[in-house]
C-alpha atoms as a PDB file:
ATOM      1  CA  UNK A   1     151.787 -46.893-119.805  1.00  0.00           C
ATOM      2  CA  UNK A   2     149.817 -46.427-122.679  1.00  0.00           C
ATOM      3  CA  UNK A   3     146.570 -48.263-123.833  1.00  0.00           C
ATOM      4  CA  UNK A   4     148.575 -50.224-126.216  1.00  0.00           C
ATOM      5  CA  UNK A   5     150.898 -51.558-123.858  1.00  0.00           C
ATOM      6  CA  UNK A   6     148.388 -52.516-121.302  1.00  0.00           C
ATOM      7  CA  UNK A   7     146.430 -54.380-123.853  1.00  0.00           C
ATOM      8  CA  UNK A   8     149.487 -56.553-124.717  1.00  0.00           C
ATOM      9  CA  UNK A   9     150.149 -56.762-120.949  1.00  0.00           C
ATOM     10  CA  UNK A  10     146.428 -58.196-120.210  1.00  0.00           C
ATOM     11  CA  UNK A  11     145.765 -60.230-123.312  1.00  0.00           C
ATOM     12  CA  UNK A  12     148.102 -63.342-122.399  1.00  0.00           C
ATOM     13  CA  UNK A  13     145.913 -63.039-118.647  1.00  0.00           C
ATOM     14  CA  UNK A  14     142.877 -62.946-120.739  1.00  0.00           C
ATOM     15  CA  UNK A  15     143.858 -66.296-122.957  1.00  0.00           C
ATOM     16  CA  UNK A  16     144.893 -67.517-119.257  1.00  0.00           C
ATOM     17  CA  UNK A  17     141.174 -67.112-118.424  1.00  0.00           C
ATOM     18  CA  UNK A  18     142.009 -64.021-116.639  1.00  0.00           C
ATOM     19  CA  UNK A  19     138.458 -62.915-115.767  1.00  0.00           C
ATOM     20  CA  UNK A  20     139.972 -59.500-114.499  1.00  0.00           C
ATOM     21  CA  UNK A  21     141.881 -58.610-117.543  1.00  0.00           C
ATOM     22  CA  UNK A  22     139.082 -59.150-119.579  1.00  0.00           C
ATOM     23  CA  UNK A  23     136.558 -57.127-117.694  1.00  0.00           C
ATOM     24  CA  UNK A  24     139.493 -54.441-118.072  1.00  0.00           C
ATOM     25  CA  UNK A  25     139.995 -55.298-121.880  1.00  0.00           C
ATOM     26  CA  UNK A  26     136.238 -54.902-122.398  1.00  0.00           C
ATOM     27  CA  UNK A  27     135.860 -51.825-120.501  1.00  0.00           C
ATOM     28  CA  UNK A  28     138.708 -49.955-122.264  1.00  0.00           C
ATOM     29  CA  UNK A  29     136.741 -50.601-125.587  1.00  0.00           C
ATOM     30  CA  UNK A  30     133.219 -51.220-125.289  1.00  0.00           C
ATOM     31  CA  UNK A  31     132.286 -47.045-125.984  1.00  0.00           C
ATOM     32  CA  UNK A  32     134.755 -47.601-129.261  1.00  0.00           C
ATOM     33  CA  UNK A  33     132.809 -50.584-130.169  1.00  0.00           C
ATOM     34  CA  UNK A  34     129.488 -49.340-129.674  1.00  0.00           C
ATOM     35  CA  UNK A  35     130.006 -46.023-131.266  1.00  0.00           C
ATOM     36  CA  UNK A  36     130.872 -47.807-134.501  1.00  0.00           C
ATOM     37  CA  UNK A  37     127.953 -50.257-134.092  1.00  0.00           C
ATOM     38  CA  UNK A  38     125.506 -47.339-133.630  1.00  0.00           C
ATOM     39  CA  UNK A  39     126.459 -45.492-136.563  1.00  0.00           C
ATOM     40  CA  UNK A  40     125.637 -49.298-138.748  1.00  0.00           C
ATOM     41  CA  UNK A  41     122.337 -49.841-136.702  1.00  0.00           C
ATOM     42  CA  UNK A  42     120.968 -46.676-135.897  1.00  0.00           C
ATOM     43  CA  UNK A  43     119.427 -48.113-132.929  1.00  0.00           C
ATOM     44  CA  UNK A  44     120.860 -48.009-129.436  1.00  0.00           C
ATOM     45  CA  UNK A  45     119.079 -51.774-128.892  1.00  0.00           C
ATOM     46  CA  UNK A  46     121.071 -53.313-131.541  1.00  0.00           C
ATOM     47  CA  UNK A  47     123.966 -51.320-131.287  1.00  0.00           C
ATOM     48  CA  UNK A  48     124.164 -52.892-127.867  1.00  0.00           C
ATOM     49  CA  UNK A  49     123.282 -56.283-129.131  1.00  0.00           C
ATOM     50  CA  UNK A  50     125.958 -56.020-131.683  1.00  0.00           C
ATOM     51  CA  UNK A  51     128.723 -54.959-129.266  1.00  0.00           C
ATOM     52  CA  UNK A  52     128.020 -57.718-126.983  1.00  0.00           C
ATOM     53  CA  UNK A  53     128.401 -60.253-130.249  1.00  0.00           C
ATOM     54  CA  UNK A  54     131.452 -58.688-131.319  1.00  0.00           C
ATOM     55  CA  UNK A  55     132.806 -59.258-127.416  1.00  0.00           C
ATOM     56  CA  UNK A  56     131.600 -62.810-127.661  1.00  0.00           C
ATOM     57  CA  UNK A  57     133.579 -63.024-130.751  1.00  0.00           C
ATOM     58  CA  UNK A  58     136.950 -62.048-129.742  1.00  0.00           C
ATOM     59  CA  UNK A  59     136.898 -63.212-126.710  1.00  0.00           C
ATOM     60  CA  UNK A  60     136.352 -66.581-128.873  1.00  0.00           C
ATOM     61  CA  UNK A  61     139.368 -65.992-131.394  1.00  0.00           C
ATOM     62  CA  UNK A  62     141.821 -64.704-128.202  1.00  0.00           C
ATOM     63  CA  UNK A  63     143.926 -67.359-129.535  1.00  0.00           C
ATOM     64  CA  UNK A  64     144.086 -66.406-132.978  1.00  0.00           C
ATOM     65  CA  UNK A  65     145.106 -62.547-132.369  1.00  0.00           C
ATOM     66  CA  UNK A  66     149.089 -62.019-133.332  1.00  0.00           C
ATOM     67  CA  UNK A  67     150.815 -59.821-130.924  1.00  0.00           C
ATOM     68  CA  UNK A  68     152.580 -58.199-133.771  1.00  0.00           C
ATOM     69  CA  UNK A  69     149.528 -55.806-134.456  1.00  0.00           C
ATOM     70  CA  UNK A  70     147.692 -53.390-132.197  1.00  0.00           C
ATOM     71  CA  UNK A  71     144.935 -55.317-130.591  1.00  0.00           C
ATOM     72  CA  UNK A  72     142.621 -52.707-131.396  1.00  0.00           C
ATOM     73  CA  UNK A  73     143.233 -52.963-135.238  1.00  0.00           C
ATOM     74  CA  UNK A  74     142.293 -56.334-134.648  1.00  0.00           C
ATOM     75  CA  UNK A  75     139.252 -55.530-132.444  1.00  0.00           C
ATOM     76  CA  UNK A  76     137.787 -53.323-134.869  1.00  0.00           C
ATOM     77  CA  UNK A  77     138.467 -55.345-137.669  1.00  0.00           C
ATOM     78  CA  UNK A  78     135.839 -57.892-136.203  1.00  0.00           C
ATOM     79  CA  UNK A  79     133.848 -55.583-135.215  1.00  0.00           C
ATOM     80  CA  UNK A  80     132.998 -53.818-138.830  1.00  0.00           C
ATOM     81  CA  UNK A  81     133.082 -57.440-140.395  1.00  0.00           C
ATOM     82  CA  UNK A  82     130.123 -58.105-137.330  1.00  0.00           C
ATOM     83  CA  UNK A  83     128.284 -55.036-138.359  1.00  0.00           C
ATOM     84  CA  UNK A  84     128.281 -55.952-141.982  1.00  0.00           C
ATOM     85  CA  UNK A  85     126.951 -59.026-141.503  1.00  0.00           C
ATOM     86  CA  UNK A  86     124.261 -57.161-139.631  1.00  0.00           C
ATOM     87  CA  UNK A  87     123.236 -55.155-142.125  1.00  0.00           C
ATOM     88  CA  UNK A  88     123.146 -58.291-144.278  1.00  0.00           C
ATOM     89  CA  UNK A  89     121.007 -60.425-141.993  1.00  0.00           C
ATOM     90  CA  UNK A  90     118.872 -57.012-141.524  1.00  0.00           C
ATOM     91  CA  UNK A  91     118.142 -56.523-145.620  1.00  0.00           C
ATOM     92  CA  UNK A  92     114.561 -54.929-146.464  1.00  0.00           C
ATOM     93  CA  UNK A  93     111.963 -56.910-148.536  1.00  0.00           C
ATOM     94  CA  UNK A  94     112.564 -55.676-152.317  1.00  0.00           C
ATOM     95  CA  UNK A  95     109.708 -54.119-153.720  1.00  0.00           C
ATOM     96  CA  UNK A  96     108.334 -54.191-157.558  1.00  0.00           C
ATOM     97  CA  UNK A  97     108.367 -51.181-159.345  1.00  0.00           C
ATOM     98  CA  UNK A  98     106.522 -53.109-162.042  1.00  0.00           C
ATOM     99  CA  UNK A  99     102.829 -51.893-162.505  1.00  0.00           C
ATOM    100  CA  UNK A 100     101.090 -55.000-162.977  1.00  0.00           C
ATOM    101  CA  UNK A 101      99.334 -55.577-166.408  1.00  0.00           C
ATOM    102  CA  UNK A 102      96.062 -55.755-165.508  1.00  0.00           C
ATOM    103  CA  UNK A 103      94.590 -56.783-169.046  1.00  0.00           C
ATOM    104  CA  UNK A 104      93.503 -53.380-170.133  1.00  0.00           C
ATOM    105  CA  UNK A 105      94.788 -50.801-172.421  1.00  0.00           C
ATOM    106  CA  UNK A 106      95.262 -47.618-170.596  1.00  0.00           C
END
C-alpha cells in the first residue's frame, strides 16, 4: 500500500475523530511540513511553531478536503499559504533612506 492510499484509507477515521489515524496522518508528514517551514523561517523555533499551526489547520478543514486530490497536495497547499502569512505577520520595520534636512547647506 502506498502512502497515498493509506492517507485516503485514514482520513474518513480521522473526520470520525479517529485519534489513531491522525497521530498516523501527522506522523507520515510532519518532517515534509517542517522542512518547508524551515526553509520560510530560518529558525528551527518557528519552523516548529508553524508546523504545529498548519496541523491545527487541517485538522480544522478535515471536512473541506475532496478525496479527488492527493491529500498531500492539499496539505502542502495550506501549509505554504501558512508560511506566507508568516512572513507577512513577521515584516521588518522600513527604514528611511532620506537624510534629513537639517537646515544647512552642505
Amino acid at each position: 500500500m502506498t502512502t497515498i492510499d493509506a492517507d485516503a484509507d485514514l482520513l474518513p477515521r480521522c473526520r470520525a475523530g479517529d485519534e489513531v489515524a491522525w497521530r498516523e496522518l501527522v506522523t507520515r508528514h510532519t518532517r515534509k511540513v517542517f522542512g518547508l517551514a524551515y526553509r520560510f523561517t530560518g529558525r528551527v523555533d518557528q519552523a516548529e511553531d508553524l508546523t504545529q499551526e498548519v496541523f491545527v489547520k487541517v485538522y480544522g478543514a478535515l471536512d473541506s478536503y475532496d478525496s479527488r486530490y492527493r491529500f498531500s497536495t492539499w496539505l502542502f497547499r495550506i501549509a505554504g499559504n501558512a508560511a506566507i502569512d508568516h512572513l507577512r505577520r513577521r515584516k521588518m520595520k522600513t527604514v528611511s533612506l532620506e537624510v534629513p534636512d537639517d537646515g544647512g547647506e552642505g
